[in-house]
Protein backbone atom coordinates (compact mmCIF):
# COMPACT_ATOMS: atom_id res chain seq x y z
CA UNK A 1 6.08 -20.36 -75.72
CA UNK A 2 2.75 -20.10 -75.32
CA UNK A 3 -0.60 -19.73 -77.58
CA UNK A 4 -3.65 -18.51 -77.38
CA UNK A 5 -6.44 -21.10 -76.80
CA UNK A 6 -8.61 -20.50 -79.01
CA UNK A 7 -7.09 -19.07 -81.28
CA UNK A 8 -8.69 -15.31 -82.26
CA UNK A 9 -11.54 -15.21 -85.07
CA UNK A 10 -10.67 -13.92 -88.23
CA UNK A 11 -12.43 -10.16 -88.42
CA UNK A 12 -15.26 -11.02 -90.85
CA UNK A 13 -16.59 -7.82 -92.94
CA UNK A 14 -20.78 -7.87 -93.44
CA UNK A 15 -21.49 -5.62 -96.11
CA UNK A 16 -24.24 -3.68 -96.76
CA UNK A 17 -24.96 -3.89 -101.03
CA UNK A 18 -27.47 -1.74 -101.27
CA UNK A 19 -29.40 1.01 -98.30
CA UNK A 20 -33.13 0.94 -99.69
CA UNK A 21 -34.61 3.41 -96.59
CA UNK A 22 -32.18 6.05 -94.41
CA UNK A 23 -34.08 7.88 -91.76
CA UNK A 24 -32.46 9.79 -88.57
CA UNK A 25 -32.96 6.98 -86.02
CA UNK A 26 -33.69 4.02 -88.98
CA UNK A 27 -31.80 2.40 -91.59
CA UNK A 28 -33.15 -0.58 -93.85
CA UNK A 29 -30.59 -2.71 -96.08
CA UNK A 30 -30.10 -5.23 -98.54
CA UNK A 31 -28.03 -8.00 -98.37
CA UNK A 32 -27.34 -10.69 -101.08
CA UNK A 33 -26.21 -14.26 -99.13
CA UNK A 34 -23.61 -14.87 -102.07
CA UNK A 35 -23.07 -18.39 -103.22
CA UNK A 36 -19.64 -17.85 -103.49
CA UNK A 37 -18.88 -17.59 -99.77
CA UNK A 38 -16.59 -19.53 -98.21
CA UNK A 39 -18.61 -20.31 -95.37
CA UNK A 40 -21.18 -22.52 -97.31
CA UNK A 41 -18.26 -24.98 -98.01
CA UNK A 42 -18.16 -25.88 -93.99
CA UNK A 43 -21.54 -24.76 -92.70
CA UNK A 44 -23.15 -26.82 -94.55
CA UNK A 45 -22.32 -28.67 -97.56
CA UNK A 46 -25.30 -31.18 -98.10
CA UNK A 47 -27.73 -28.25 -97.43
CA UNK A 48 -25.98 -24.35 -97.39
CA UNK A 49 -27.72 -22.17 -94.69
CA UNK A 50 -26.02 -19.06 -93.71
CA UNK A 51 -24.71 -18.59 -89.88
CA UNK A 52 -26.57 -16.34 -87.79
CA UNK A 53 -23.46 -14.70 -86.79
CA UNK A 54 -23.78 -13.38 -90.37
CA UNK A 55 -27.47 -12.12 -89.91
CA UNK A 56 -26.47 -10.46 -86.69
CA UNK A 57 -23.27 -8.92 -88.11
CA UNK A 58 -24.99 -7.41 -90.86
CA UNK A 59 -27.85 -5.94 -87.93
CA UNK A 60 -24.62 -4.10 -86.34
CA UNK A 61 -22.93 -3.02 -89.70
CA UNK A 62 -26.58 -1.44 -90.32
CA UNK A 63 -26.78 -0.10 -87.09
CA UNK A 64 -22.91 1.46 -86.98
CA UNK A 65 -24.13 3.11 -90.49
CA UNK A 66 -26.33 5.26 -88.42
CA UNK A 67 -23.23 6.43 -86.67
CA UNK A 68 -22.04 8.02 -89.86
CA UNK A 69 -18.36 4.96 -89.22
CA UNK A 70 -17.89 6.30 -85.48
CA UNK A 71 -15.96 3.04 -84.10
CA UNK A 72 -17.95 1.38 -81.70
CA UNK A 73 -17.91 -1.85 -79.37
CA UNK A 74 -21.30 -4.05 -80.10
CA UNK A 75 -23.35 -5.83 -77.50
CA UNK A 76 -26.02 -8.21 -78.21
CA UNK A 77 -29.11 -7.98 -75.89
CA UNK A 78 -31.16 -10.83 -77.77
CA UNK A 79 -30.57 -12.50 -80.74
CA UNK A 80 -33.35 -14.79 -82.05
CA UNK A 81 -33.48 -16.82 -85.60
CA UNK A 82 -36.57 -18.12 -86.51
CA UNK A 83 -35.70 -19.63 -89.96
CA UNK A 84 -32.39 -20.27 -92.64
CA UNK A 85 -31.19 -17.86 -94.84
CA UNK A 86 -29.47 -19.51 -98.05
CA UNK A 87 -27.14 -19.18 -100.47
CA UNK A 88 -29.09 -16.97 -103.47
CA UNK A 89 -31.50 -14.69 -100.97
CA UNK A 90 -31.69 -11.28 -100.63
CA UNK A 91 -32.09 -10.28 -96.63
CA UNK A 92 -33.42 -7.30 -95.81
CA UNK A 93 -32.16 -6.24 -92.56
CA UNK A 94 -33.70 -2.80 -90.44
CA UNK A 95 -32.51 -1.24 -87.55
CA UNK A 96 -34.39 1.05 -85.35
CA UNK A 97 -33.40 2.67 -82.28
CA UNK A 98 -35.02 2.77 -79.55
CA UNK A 99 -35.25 4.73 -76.09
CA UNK A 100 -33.17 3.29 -73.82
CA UNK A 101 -33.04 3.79 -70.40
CA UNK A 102 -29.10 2.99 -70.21
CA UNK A 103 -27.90 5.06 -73.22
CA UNK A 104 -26.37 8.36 -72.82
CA UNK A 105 -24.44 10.23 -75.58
CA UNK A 106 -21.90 7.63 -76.37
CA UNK A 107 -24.79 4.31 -75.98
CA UNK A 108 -27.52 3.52 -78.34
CA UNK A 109 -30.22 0.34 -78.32
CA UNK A 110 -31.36 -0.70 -81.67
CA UNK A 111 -34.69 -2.87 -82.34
CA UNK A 112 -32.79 -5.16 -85.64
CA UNK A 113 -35.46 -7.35 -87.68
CA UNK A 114 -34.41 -9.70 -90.83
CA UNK A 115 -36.58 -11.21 -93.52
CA UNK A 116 -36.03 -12.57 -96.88
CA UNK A 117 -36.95 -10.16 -99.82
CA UNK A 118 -39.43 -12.60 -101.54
CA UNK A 119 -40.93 -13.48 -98.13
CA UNK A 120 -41.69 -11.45 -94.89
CA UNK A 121 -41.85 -14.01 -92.21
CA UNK A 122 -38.87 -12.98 -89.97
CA UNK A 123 -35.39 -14.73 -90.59
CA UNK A 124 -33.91 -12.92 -87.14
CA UNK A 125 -34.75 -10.57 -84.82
CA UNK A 126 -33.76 -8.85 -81.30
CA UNK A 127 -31.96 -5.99 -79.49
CA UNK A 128 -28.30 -4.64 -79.76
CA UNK A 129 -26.52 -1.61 -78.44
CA UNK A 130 -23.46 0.55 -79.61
CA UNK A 131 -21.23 1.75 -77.57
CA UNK A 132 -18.71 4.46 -79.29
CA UNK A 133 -15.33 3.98 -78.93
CA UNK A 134 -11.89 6.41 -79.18
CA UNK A 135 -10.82 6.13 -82.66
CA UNK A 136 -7.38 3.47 -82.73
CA UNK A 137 -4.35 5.54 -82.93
CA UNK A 138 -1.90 4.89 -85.98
């Protein structure tokens, strides 16, 4: 018997609490980093700062909003984080896409930028893309 090495990632859901600003090719969120999460018990104890993976899952959750749910594969570009986000903040996460030279009617680039509510210096920024997906059969 064999098993997979390493073992698969739990699916992690990033939701979106609250959409402040909906445009056709734009979409700013809120976020609260809960103290409650799980995560802060390993990552870190002595000081809590939430994973990037977190920022950047809640950039693609805000970005597959503007695809009204269509399923989609994401792909990370460039991912940069400037500063922590901790337990207690409120990001603010906005998506914009951009022209692209490589999308086409199932691909779209989006420009993702995250601050803190209480302070605009950027927590993470950088460039995704969507790529839609056939819906998974029953």
């Amino acid at each position: 018997m064999s098993a997979a090495y390493p073992p698969p990632a739990p699916t992690r859901d990033y939701p979106l609490d609250r959409v402040v600003e909906r445009q056709a090719d734009a979409l700013r969120v809120e976020r609260l980093v809960a103290c409650a999460d799980p995560i802060f018990d390993e990552h870190f104890p002595e000081r809590a700062v939430l994973p990037g993976s977190y920022v950047l899952g809640t950039a693609i959750a805000a970005a597959g909003a503007l695809l009204d749910g269509a399923p989609h594969r994401a792909e990370v570009t460039r991912a940069v984080y400037l500063r922590p986000a901790a337990p207690g903040d409120i990001l603010v996460v906005e998506v914009r896409r951009l022209a692209h030279a490589g999308d086409g009617p199932a691909r779209r680039t989006f420009r993702f930028r995250a601050v803190q509510r209480h302070d605009p210096r950027p927590v993470a920024e950088g460039v995704l893309a969507l790529t839609l997906t056939a819906p998974e059969a029953p």
